[in-house]
Protein backbone atom coordinates (compact mmCIF):
# COMPACT_ATOMS: atom_id res chain seq x y z
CA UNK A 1 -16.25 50.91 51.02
CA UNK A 2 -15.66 46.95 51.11
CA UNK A 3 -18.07 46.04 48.38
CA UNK A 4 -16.36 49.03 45.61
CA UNK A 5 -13.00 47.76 46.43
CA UNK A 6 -14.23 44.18 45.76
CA UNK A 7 -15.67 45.51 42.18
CA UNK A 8 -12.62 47.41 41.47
CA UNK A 9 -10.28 44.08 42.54
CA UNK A 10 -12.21 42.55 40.38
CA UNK A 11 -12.47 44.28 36.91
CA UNK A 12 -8.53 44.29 37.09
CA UNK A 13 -7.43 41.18 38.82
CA UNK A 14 -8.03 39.53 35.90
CA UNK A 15 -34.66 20.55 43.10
CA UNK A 16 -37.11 21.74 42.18
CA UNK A 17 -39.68 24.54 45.12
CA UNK A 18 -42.04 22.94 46.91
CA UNK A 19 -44.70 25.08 47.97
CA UNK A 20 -47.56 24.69 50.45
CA UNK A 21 -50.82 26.20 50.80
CA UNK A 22 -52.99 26.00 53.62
CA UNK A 23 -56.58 27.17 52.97
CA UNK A 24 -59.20 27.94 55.62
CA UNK A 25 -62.45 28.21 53.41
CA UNK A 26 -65.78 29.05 55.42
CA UNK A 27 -69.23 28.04 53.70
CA UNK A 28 -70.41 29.89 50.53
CA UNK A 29 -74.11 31.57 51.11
CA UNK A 30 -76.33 31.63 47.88
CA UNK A 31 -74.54 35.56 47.25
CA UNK A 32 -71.28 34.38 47.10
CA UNK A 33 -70.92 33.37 43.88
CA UNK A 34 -67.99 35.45 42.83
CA UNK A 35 -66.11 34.19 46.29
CA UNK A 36 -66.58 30.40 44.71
CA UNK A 37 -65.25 31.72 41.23
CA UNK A 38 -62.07 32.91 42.76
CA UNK A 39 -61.68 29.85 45.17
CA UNK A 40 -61.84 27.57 41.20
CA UNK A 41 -59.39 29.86 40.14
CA UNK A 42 -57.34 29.60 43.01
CA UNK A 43 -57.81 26.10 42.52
CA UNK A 44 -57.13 25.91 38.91
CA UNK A 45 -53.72 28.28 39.47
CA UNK A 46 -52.39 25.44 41.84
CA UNK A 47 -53.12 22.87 38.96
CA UNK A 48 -51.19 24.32 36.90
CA UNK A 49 -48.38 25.53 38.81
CA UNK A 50 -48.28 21.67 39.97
CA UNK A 51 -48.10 20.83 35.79
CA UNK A 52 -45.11 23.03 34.86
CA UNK A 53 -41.95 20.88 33.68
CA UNK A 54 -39.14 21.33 35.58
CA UNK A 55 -35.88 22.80 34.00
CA UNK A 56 -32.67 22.13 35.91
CA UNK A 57 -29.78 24.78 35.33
CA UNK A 58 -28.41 22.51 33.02
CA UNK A 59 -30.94 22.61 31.01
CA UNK A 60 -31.68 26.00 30.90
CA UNK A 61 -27.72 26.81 29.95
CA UNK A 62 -28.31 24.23 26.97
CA UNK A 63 -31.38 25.94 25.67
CA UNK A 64 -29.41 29.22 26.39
CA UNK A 65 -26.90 27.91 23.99
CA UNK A 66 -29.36 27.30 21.67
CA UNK A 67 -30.99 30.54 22.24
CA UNK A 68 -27.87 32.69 21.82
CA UNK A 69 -26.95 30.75 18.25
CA UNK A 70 -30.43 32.49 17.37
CA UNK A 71 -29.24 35.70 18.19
CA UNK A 72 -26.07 35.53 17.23
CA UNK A 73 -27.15 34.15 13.74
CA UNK A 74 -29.54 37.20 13.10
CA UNK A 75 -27.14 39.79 14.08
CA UNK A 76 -23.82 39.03 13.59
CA UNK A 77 -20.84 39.55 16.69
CA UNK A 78 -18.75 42.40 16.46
CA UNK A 79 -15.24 41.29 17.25
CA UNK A 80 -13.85 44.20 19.32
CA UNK A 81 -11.56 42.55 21.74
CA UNK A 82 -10.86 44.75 23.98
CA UNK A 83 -14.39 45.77 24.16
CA UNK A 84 -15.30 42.59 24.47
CA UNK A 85 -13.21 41.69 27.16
CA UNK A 86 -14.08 45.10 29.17
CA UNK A 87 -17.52 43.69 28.72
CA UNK A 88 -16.96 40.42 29.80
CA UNK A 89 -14.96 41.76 33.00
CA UNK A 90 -17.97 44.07 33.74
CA UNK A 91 -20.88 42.00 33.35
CA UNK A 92 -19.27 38.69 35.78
CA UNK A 93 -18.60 41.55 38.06
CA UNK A 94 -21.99 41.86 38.10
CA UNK A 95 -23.30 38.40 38.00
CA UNK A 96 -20.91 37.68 40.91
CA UNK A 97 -22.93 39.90 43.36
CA UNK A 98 -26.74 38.60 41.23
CA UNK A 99 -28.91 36.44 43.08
CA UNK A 100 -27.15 32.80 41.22
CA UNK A 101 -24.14 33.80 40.81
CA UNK A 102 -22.79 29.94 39.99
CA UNK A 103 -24.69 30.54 36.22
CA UNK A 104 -21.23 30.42 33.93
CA UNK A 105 -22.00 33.82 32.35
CA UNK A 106 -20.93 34.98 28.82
CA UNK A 107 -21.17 38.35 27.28
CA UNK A 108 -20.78 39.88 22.92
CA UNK A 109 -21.14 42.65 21.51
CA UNK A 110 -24.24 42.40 18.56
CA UNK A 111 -23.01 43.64 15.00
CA UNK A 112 -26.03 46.23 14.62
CA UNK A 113 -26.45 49.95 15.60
CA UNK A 114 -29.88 49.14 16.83
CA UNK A 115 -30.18 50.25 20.43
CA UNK A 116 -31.02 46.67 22.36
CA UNK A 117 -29.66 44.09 24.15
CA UNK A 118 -30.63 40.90 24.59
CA UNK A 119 -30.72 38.11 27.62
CA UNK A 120 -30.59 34.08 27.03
CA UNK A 121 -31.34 31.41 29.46
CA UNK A 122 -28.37 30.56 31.05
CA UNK A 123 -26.35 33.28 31.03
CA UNK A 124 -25.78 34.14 27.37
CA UNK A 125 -26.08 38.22 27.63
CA UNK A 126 -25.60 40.01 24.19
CA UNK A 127 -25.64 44.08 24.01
CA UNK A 128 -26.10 45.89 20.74
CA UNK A 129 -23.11 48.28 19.18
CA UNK A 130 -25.59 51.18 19.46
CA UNK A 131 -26.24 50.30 22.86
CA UNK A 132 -22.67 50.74 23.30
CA UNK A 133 -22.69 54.28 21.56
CA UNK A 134 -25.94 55.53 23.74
CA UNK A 135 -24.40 54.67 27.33
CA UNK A 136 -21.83 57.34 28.44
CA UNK A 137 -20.03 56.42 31.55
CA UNK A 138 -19.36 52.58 32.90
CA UNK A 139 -22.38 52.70 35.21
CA UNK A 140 -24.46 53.06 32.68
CA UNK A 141 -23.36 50.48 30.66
CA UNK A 142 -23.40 48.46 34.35
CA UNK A 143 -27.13 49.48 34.39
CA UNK A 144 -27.86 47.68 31.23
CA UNK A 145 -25.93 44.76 32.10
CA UNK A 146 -27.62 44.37 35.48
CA UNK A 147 -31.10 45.27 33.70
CA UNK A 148 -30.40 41.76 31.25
CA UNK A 149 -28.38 40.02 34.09
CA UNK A 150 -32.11 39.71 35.97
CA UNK A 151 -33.50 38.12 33.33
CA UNK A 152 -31.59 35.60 33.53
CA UNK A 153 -31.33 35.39 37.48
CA UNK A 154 -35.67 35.76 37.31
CA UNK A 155 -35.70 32.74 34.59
CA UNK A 156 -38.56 35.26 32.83
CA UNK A 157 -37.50 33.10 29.24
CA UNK A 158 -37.80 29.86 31.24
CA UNK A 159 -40.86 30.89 32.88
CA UNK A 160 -42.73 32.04 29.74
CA UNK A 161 -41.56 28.81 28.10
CA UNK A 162 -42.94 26.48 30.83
CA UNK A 163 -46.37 28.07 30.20
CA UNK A 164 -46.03 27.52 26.13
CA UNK A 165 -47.82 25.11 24.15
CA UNK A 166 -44.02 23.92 23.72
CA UNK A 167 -44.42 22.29 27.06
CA UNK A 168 -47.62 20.44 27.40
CA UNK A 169 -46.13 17.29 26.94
CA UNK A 170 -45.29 16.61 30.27
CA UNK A 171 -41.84 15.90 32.08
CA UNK A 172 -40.51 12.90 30.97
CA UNK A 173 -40.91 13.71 27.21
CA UNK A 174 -39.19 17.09 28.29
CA UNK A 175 -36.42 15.60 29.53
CA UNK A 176 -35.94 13.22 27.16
CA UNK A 177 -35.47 15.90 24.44
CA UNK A 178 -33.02 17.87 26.43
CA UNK A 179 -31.07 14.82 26.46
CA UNK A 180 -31.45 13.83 23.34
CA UNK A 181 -32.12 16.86 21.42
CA UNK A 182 -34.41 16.34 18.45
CA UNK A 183 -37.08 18.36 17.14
CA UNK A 184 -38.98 18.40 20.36
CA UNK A 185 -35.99 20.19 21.80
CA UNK A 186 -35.36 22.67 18.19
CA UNK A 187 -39.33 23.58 19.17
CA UNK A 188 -38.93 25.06 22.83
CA UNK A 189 -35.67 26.88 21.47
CA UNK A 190 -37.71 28.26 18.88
CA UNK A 191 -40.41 28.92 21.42
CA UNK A 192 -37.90 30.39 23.72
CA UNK A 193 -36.54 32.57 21.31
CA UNK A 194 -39.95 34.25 20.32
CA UNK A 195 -40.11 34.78 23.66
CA UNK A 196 -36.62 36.86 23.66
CA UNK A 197 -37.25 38.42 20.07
CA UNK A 198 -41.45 39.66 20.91
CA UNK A 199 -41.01 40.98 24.13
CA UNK A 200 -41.37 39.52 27.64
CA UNK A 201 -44.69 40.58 29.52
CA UNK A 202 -44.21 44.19 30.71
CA UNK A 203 -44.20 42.90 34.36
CA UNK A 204 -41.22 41.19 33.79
CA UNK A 205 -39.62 44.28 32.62
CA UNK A 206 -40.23 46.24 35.47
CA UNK A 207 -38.68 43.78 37.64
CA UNK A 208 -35.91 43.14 35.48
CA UNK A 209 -35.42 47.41 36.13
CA UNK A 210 -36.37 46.72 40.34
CA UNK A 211 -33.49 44.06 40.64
CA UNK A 212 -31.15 46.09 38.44
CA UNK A 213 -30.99 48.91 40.83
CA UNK A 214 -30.39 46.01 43.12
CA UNK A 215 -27.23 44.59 41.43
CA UNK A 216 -25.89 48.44 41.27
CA UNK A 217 -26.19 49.18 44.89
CA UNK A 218 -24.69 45.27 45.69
CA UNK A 219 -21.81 46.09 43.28
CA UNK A 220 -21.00 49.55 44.30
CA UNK A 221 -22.09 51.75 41.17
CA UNK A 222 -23.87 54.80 41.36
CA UNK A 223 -27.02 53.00 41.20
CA UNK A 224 -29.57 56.18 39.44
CA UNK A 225 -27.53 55.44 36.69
CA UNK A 226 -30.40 53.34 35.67
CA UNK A 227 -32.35 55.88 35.50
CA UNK A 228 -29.88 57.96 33.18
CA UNK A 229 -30.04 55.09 30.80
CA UNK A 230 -34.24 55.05 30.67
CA UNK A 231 -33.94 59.09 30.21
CA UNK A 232 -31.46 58.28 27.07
CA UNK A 233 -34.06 55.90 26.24
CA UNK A 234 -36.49 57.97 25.94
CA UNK A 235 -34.52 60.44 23.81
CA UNK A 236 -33.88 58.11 21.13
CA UNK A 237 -37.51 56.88 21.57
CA UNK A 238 -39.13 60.15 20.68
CA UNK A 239 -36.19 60.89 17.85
CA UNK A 240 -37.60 57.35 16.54
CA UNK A 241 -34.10 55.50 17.04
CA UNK A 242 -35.57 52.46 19.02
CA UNK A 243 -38.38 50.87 17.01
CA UNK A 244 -37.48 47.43 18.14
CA UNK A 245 -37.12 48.05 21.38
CA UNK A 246 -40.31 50.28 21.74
CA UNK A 247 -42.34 47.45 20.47
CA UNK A 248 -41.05 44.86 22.54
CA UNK A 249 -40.92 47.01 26.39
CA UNK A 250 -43.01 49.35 27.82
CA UNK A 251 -42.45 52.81 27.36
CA UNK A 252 -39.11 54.24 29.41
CA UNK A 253 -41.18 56.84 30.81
CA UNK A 254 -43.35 54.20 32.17
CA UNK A 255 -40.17 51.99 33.39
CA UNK A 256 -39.39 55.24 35.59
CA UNK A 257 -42.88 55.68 37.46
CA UNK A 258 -42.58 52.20 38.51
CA UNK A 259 -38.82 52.16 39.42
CA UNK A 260 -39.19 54.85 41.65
CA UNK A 261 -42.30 53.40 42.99
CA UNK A 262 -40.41 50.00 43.60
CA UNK A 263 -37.82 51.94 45.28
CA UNK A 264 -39.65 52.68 48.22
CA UNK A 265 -39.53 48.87 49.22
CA UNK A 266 -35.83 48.58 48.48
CA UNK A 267 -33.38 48.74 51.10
CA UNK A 268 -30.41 50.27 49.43
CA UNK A 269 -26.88 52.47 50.51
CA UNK A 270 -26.48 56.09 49.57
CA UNK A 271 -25.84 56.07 46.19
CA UNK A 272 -21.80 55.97 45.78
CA UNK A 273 -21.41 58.58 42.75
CA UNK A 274 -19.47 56.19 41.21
CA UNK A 275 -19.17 56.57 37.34
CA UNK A 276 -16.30 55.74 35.59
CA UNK A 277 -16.27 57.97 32.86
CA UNK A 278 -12.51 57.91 31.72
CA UNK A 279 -12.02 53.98 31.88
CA UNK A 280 -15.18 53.55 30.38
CA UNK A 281 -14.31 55.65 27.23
CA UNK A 282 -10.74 54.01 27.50
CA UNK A 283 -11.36 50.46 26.92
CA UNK A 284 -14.18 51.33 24.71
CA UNK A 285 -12.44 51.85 21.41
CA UNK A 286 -15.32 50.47 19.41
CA UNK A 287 -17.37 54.01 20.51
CA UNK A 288 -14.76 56.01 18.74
CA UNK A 289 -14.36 53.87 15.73
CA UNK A 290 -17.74 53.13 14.66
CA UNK A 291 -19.81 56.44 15.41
């Protein structure tokens, strides 16, 4: 299959959218108050849509770097380097075959045994040790990847920032402080980094799960891998091993009813069977010397 051989090659050969609306609105009898409701909050929805500051690509990868100084900061990086660079190898692999695959994507290991990972505007993609220790085979660990990899290509960070308080100040004043920097521009990371650290909105996770299967099948894993990895999930879940991560996504068993219900609209390959057990547990030395 072209697109496996591509992935294999590749581990080891190392403006903003306009949008128009076009409303045909009959008359409103004396009954149809709740019809005039929704047409105001139609209304009001296109307001605000039409408010939202722009963020370029460069701007998101600056608040990114921000962002991932957060991260980094409260966890620590645990210097494997031959994890790392497995990781790193894995995860552009991925990004390569995402939906913008010209984001300069970077990816650490986090110094905790929490099970987590964590996606930054821009491409900065961080995945917890015990994350690490939890995934058995290299299409798991590609499920996760892909999982935080939409994020990023979804903007869900940049998205729930453009609707903070952070950015009612309008464009020119945003611009001006990713420029310049400041503490206009120290607020939205801090803004955008609640955003990471609370939780995203729990639609946001289920599409982050629809477009990993996505990035699987593109890539050539075996893409129910993801599903594996919301099973182990939910192991660790009920064993009261992912607190943070319970409190900040929906429940995995809840990730699965909607996966498989997304599936339906998917148009995917047979799934390839692809695993990658041995080179997965080869290059990943830090499994066997810190569990």
């Amino acid at each position: 299959m072209i697109r496996v051989s591509l992935m294999l090659l590749m581990l080891f050969a190392c403006g903003n959218p306009v949008l128009a609306f076009n409303f045909s609105i009959g008359g409103f009898g004396n009954g149809d108050r709740n019809s005039a409701i929704d047409i105001r909050r139609i209304q009001q929805g296109l307001r605000l849509i039409s408010a939202l500051v722009p963020i370029s690509d460069q701007d998101e990868i600056k608040l990114g770097r921000g962002v991932a100084a957060r991260v980094i900061s409260r966890f620590g990086i645990d210097y494997n380097l031959e994890a790392t660079y497995y990781l790193n190898l894995l995860g552009t692999t991925i990004s390569q075959r995402a939906d913008r695959p010209g984001l300069p994507y970077h990816f650490a290991i986090l110094d905790t045994d929490d099970v987590n990972a964590y996606a930054c505007p821009g491409g900065f993609v961080f995945i917890t040790r015990g994350a690490l220790n939890m995934v058995q085979d290299e299409a798991e660990l590609a499920a996760v990847l892909s999982h935080e990899i939409a994020h990023v290509t979804e903007r869900h960070i940049i998205k729930a920032l453009q609707h903070s308080q952070a950015m009612k100040i309008g464009a020119q004043m945003a611009a001006d402080a990713f420029t310049n920097g400041g503490p206009l521009f120290e607020k939205m990371i801090n803004t955008a980094t609640d955003s990471l650290f609370k939780g995203l909105k729990k639609g946001d996770e289920y599409d982050a799960d629809r477009k990993a299967i996505a990035y699987l099948d593109r890539t050539g894993y075996d893409y129910p891998a993801m599903f594996d990895v919301l099973n182990l999930l939910d192991q660790r879940r009920k064993a009261g091993q992912t607190k943070v991560l319970a409190k900040t996504h929906p429940s995995p068993a809840s990730r699965i009813r909607k996966l498989r219900k997304a599936m339906r609209k998917l148009t995917l390959d047979r799934p390839t069977g692809i695993r990658l057990r041995a080179r997965f547990d080869q290059r990943l030395q830090i499994k066997k010397s810190s569990s």
